[in-house]
C-alpha atoms as a PDB file:
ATOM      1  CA  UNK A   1      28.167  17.656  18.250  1.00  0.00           C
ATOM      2  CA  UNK A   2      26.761  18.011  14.827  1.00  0.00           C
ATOM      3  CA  UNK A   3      22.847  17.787  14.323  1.00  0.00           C
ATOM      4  CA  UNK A   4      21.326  14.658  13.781  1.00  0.00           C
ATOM      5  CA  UNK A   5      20.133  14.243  10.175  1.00  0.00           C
ATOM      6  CA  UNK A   6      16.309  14.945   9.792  1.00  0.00           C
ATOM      7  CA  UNK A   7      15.548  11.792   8.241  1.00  0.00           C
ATOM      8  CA  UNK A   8      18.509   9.073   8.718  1.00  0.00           C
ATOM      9  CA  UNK A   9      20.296   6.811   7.110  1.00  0.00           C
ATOM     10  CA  UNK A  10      18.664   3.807   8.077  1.00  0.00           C
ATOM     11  CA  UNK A  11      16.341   2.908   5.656  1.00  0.00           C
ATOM     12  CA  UNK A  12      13.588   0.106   5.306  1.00  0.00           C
ATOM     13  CA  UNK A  13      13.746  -2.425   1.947  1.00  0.00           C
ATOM     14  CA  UNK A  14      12.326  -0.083  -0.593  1.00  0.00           C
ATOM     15  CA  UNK A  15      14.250   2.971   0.462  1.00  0.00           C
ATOM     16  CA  UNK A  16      11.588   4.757   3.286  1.00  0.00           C
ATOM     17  CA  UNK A  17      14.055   6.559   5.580  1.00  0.00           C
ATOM     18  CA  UNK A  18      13.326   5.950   8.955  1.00  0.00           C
ATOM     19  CA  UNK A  19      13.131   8.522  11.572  1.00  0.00           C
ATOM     20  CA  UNK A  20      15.278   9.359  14.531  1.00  0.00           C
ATOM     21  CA  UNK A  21      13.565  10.210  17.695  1.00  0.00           C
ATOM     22  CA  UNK A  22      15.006  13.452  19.048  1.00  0.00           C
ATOM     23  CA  UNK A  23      15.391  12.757  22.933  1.00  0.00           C
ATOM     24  CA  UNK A  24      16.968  15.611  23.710  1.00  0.00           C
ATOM     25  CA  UNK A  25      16.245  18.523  21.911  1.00  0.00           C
ATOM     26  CA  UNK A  26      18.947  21.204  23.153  1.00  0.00           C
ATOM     27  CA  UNK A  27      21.501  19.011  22.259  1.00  0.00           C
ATOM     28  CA  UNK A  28      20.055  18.461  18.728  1.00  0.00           C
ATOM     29  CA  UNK A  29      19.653  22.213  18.337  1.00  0.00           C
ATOM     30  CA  UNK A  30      23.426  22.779  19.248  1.00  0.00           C
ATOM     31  CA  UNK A  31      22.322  24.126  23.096  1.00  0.00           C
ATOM     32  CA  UNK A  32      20.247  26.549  25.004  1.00  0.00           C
ATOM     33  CA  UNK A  33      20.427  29.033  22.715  1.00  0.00           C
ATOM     34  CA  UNK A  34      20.290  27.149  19.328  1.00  0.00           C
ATOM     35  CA  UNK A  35      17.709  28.023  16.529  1.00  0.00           C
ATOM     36  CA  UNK A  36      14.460  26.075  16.527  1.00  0.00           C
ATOM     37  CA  UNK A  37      13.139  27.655  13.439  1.00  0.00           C
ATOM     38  CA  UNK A  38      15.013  26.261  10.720  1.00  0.00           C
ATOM     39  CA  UNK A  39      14.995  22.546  12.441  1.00  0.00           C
ATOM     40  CA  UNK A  40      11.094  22.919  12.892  1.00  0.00           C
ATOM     41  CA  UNK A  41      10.715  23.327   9.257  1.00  0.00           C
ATOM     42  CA  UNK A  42      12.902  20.553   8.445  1.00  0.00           C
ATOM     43  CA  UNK A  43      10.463  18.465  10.507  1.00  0.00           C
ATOM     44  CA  UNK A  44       7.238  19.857   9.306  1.00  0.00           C
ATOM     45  CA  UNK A  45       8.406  19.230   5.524  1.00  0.00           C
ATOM     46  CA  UNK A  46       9.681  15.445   6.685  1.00  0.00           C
ATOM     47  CA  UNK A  47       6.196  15.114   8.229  1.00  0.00           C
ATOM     48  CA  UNK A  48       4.572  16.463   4.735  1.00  0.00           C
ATOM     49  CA  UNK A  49       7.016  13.827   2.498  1.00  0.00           C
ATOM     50  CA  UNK A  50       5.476  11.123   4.922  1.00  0.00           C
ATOM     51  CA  UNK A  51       2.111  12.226   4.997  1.00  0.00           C
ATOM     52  CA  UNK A  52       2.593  12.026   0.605  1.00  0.00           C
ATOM     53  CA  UNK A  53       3.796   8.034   1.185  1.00  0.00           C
ATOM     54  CA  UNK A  54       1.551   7.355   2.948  1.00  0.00           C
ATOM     55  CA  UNK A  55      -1.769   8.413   0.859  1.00  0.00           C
ATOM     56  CA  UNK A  56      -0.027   7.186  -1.968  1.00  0.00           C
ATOM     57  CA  UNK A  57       1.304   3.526  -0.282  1.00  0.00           C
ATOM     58  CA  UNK A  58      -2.925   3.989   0.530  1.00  0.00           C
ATOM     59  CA  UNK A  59      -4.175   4.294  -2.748  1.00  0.00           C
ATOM     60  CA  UNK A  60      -1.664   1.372  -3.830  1.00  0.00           C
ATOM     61  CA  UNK A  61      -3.010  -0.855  -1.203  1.00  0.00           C
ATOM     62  CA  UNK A  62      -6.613  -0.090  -2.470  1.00  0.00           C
ATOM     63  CA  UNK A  63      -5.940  -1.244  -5.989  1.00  0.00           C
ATOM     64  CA  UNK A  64      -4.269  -4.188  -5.518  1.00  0.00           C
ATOM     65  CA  UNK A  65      -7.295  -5.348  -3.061  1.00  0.00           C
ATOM     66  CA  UNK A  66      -9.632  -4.141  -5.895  1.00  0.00           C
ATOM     67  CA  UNK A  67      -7.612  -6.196  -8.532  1.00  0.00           C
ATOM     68  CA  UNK A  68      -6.392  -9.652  -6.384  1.00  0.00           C
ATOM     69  CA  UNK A  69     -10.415 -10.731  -6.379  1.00  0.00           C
ATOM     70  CA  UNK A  70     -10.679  -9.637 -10.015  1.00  0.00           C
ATOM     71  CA  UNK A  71      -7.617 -12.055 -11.387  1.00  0.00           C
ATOM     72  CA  UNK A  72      -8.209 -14.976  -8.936  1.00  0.00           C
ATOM     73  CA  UNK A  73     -12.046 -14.876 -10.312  1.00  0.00           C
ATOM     74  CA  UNK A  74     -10.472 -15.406 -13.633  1.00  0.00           C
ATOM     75  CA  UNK A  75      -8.504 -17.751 -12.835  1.00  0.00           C
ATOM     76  CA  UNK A  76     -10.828 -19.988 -11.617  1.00  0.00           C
ATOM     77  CA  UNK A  77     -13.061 -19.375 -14.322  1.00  0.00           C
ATOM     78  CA  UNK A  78     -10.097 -20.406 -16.554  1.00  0.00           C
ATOM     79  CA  UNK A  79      -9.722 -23.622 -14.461  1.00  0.00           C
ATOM     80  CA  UNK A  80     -13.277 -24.750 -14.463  1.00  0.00           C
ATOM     81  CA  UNK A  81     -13.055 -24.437 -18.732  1.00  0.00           C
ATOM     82  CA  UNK A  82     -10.139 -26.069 -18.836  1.00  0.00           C
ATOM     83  CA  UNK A  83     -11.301 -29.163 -16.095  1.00  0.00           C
ATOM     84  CA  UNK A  84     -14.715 -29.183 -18.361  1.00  0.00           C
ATOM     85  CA  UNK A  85     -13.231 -29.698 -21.320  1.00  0.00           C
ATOM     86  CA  UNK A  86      -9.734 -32.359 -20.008  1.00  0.00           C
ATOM     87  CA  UNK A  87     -13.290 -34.257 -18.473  1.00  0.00           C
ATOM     88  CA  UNK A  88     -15.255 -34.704 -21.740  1.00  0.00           C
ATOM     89  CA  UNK A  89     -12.047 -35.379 -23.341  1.00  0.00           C
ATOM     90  CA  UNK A  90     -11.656 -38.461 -21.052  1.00  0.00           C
ATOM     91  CA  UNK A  91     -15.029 -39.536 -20.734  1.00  0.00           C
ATOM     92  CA  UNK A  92     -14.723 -39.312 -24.910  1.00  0.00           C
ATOM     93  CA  UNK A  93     -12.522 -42.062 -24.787  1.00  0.00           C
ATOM     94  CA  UNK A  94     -14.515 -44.877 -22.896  1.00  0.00           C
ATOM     95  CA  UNK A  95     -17.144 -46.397 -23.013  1.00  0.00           C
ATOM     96  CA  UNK A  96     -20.554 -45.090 -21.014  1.00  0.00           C
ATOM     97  CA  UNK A  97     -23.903 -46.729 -21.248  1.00  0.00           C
ATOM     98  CA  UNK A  98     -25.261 -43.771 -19.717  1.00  0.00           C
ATOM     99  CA  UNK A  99     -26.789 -41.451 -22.954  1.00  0.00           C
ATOM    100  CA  UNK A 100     -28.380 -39.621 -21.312  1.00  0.00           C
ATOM    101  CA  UNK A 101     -24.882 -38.318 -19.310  1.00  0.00           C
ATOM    102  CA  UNK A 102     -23.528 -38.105 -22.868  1.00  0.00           C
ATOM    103  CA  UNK A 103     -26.216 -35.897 -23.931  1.00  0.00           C
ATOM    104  CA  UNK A 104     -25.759 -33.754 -21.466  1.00  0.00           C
ATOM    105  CA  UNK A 105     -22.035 -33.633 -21.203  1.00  0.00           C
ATOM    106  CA  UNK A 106     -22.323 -32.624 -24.588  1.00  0.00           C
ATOM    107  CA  UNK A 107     -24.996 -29.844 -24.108  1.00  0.00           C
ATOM    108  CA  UNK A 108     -23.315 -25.523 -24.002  1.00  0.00           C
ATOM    109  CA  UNK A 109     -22.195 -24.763 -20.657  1.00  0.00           C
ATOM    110  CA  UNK A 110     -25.124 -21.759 -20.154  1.00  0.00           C
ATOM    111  CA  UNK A 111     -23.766 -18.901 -17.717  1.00  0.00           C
ATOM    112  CA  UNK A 112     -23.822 -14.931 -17.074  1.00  0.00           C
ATOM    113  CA  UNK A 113     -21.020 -12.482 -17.269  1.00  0.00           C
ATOM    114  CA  UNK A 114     -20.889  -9.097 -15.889  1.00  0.00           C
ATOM    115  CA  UNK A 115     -21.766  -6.246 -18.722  1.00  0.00           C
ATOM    116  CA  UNK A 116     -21.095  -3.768 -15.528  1.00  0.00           C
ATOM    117  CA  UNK A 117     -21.378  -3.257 -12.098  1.00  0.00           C
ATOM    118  CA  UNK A 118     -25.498  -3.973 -12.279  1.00  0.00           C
ATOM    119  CA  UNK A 119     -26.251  -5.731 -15.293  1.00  0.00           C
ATOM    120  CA  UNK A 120     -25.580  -9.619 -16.546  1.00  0.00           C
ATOM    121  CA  UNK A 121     -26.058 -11.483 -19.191  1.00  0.00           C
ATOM    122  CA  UNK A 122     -26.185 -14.845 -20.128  1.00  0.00           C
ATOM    123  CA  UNK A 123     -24.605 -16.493 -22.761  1.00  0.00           C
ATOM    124  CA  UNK A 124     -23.831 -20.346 -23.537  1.00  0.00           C
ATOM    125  CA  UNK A 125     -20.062 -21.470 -23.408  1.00  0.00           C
ATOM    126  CA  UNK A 126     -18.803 -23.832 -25.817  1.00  0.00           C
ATOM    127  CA  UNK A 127     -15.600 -26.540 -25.262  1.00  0.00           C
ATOM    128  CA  UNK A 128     -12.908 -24.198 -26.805  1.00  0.00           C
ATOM    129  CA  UNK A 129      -9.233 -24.229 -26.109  1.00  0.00           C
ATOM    130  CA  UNK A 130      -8.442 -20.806 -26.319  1.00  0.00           C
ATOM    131  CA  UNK A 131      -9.337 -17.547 -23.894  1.00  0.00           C
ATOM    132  CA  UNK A 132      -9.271 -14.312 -24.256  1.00  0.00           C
ATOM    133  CA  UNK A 133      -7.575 -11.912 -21.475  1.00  0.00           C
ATOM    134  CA  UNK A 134      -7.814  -8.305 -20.125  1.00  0.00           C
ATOM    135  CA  UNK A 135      -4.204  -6.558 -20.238  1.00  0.00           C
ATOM    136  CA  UNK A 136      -5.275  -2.885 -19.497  1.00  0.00           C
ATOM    137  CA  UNK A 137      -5.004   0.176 -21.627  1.00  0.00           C
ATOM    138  CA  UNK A 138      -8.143  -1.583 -23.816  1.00  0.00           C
ATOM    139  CA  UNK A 139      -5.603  -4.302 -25.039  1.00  0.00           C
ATOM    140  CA  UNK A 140      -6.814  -7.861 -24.829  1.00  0.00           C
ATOM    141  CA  UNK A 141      -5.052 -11.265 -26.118  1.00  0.00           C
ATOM    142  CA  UNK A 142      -5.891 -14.590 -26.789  1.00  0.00           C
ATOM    143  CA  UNK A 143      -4.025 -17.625 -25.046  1.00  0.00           C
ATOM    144  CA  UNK A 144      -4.396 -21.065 -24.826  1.00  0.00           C
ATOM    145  CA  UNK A 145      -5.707 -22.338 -21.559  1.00  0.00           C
ATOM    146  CA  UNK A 146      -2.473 -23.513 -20.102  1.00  0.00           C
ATOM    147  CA  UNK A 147      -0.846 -20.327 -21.474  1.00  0.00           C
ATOM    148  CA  UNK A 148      -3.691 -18.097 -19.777  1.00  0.00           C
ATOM    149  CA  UNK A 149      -3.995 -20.177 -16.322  1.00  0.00           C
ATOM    150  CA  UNK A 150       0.003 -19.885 -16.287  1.00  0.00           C
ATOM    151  CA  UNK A 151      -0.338 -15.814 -16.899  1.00  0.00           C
ATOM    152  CA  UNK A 152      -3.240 -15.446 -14.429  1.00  0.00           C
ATOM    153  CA  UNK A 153      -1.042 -17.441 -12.020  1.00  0.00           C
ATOM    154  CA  UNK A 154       2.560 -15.542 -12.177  1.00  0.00           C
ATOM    155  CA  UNK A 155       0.226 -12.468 -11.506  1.00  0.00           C
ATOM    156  CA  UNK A 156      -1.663 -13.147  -8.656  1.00  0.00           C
ATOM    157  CA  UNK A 157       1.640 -14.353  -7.095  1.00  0.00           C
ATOM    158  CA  UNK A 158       3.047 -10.673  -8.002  1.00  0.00           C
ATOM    159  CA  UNK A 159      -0.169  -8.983  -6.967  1.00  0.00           C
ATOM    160  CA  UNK A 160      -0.456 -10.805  -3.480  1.00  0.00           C
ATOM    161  CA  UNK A 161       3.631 -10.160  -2.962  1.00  0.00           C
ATOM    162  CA  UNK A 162       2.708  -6.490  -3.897  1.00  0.00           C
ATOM    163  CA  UNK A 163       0.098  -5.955  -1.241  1.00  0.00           C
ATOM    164  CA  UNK A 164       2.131  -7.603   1.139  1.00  0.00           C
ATOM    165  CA  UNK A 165       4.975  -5.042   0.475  1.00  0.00           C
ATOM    166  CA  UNK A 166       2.853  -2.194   0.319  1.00  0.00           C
ATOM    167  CA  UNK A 167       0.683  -3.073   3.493  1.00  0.00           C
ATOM    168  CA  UNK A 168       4.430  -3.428   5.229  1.00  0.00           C
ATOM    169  CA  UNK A 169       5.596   0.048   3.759  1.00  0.00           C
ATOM    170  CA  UNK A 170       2.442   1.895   4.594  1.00  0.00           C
ATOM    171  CA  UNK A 171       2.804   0.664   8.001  1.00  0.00           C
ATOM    172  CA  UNK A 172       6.424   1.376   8.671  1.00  0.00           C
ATOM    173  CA  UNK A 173       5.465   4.989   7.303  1.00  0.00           C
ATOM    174  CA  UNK A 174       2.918   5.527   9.264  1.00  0.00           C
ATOM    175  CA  UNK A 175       5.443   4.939  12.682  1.00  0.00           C
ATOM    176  CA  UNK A 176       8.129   7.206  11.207  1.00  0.00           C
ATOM    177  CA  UNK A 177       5.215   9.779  10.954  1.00  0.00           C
ATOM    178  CA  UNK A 178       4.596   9.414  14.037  1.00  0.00           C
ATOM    179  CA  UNK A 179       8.062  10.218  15.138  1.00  0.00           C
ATOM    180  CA  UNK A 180       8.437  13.078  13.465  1.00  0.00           C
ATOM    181  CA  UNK A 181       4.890  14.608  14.564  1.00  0.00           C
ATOM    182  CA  UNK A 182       6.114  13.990  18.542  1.00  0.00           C
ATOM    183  CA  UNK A 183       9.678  15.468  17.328  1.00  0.00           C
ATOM    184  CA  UNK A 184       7.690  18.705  16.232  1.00  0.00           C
ATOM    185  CA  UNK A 185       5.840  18.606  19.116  1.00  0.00           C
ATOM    186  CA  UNK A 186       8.397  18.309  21.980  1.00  0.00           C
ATOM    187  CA  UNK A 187      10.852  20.820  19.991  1.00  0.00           C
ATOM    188  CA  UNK A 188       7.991  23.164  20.151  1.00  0.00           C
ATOM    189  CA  UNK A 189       7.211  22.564  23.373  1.00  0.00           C
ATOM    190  CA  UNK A 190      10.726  22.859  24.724  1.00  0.00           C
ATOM    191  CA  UNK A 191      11.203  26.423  22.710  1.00  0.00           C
ATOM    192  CA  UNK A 192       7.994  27.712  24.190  1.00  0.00           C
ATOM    193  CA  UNK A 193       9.428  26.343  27.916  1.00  0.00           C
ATOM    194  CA  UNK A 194      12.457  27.942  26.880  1.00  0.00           C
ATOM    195  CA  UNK A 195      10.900  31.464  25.730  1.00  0.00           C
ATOM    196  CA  UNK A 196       8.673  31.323  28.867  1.00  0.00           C
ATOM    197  CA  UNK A 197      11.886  30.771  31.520  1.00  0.00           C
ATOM    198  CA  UNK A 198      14.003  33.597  30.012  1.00  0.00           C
ATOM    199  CA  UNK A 199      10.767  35.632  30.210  1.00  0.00           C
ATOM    200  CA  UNK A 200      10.818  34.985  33.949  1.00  0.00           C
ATOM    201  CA  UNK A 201      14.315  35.274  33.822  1.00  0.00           C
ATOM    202  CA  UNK A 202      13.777  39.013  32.355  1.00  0.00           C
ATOM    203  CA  UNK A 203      11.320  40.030  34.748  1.00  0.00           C
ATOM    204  CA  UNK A 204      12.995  38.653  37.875  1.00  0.00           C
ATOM    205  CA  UNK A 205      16.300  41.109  36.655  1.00  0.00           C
ATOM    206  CA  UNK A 206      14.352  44.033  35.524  1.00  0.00           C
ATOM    207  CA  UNK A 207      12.516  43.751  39.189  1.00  0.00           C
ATOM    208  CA  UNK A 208      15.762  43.369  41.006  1.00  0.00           C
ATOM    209  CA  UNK A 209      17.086  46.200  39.528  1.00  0.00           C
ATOM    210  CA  UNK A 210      13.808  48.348  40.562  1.00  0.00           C
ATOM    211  CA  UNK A 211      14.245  47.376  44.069  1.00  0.00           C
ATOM    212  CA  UNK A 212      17.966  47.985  44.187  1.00  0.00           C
ATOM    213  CA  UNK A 213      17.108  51.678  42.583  1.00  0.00           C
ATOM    214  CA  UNK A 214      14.429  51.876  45.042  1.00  0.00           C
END
C-alpha cells in the first residue's frame, strides 16, 4: 500500500491542506520494519508550516480587530456630519419661530480629535460637504460625504468578511496542528515500542542460546 501523503489533498476554502490522522502507523510506514526517520521529519516540517499559518493567520486576526473599530468610528463620524448638515438644510427651508434654535443650529459644531494615543484637541467643525480620508502609506483623499460614507461602508463589509475568514482559517489550522503533533507522537511512540520489543526479542535469543551452550 503506498504511504499516505503527509499533508492531503483535501483542502479547506483558501487552500490549508488538511491533515490525515495516521491510525495505524506500521501500515503507513510500509510494516514492521519500515523507516520512521524520514516520515518523522516529514511530520515535524508539516507541524513547522502549520505552526508559520498559524502566527501569521494570528497577526492577521489582530489587525483587522485593531482596524474594524478604527473605520466604523469613521464612519459614524461621517454620518453624524452628513445628518447635521441634511438637518439644517431642512430646517433652512421652513419656517421656525424659535431664534434662539436658529442661533444655535447655526453655531460650529465644537469637538476633539485624537493628535495620538494620549493627547486631544479640540477644534470647531463647520457644515462642509466634503471629508477627508486615511488610505495608508501617508496618502489621504478628499470625498464628498456620500462618496466617503459609501467607501467607509464597502470596507468595513470587506474588513468584517476578512476576520471572519481568518478567525475560520486560524481555527481549522490550529486542528490540523493538532493532528500532526499526535501523528509525531504515536509514530514515535510506536518506534520506541518497537525498538524496545526487538530489544527483548535480542536478549531472550542471546539467553537461549547461553543456556543451550550451558
Amino acid at each position: 500500500m503506498p504511504p499516505i501523503p503527509t499533508l492531503g489533498q483535501e483542502k479547506n476554502p483558501r487552500g490549508i491542506p488538511k491533515a490525515p490522522f495516521i491510525a495505524n502507523v506500521e501500515e503507513y510506514i510500509g510494516g514492521p520494519d519500515g523507516d520512521v526517520e524520514a516520515p518523522l521529519k516529514e511530520f515535524q516540517d508539516a507541524v513547522a508550516k502549520y505552526r508559520y499559518m498559524d502566527g501569521s493567520l494570528t497577526q492577521r486576526r489582530k489587525s483587522l480587530e485593531d482596524k474594524i473599530p478604527d473605520i466604523r468610528k469613521t464612519l459614524q463620524m461621517v454620518e453624524f456630519l452628513k445628518q447635521r448638515r441634511d438637518g439644517k438644510q431642512k430646517a433652512g427651508g421652513e419656517e421656525d419661530d424659535l431664534e434662539d434654535d436658529d442661533e444655535d443650529s447655526k453655531k460650529p459644531l465644537t469637538t476633539t480629535f485624537e493628535l495620538n494615543d494620549t493627547l486631544f484637541a479640540e477644534a470647531q467643525l463647520d457644515d462642509t460637504d466634503t471629508v477627508y480620508l486615511w488610505l495608508g502609506a501617508n496618502v489621504m483623499l478628499s470625498y464628498e460625504i456620500p462618496e466617503a460614507i459609501a467607501l467607509l461602508r464597502s470596507k468595513l463589509d470587506a474588513a468584517e468578511t476578512s476576520l471572519k475568514t481568518a478567525i475560520e482559517d486560524l481555527e481549522f489550522t490550529r486542528e490540523q496542528l493538532t493532528v500532526m503533533e499526535v501523528n509525531t507522537a504515536r509514530m514515535y511512540n510506536w518506534d520506541v515500542k518497537r525498538r524496545r520489543e526487538r530489544r527483548s526479542a535480542e536478549e531472550a535469543a542471546a539467553k537461549g542460546t547461553k543456556d543451550k551452550d550451558s
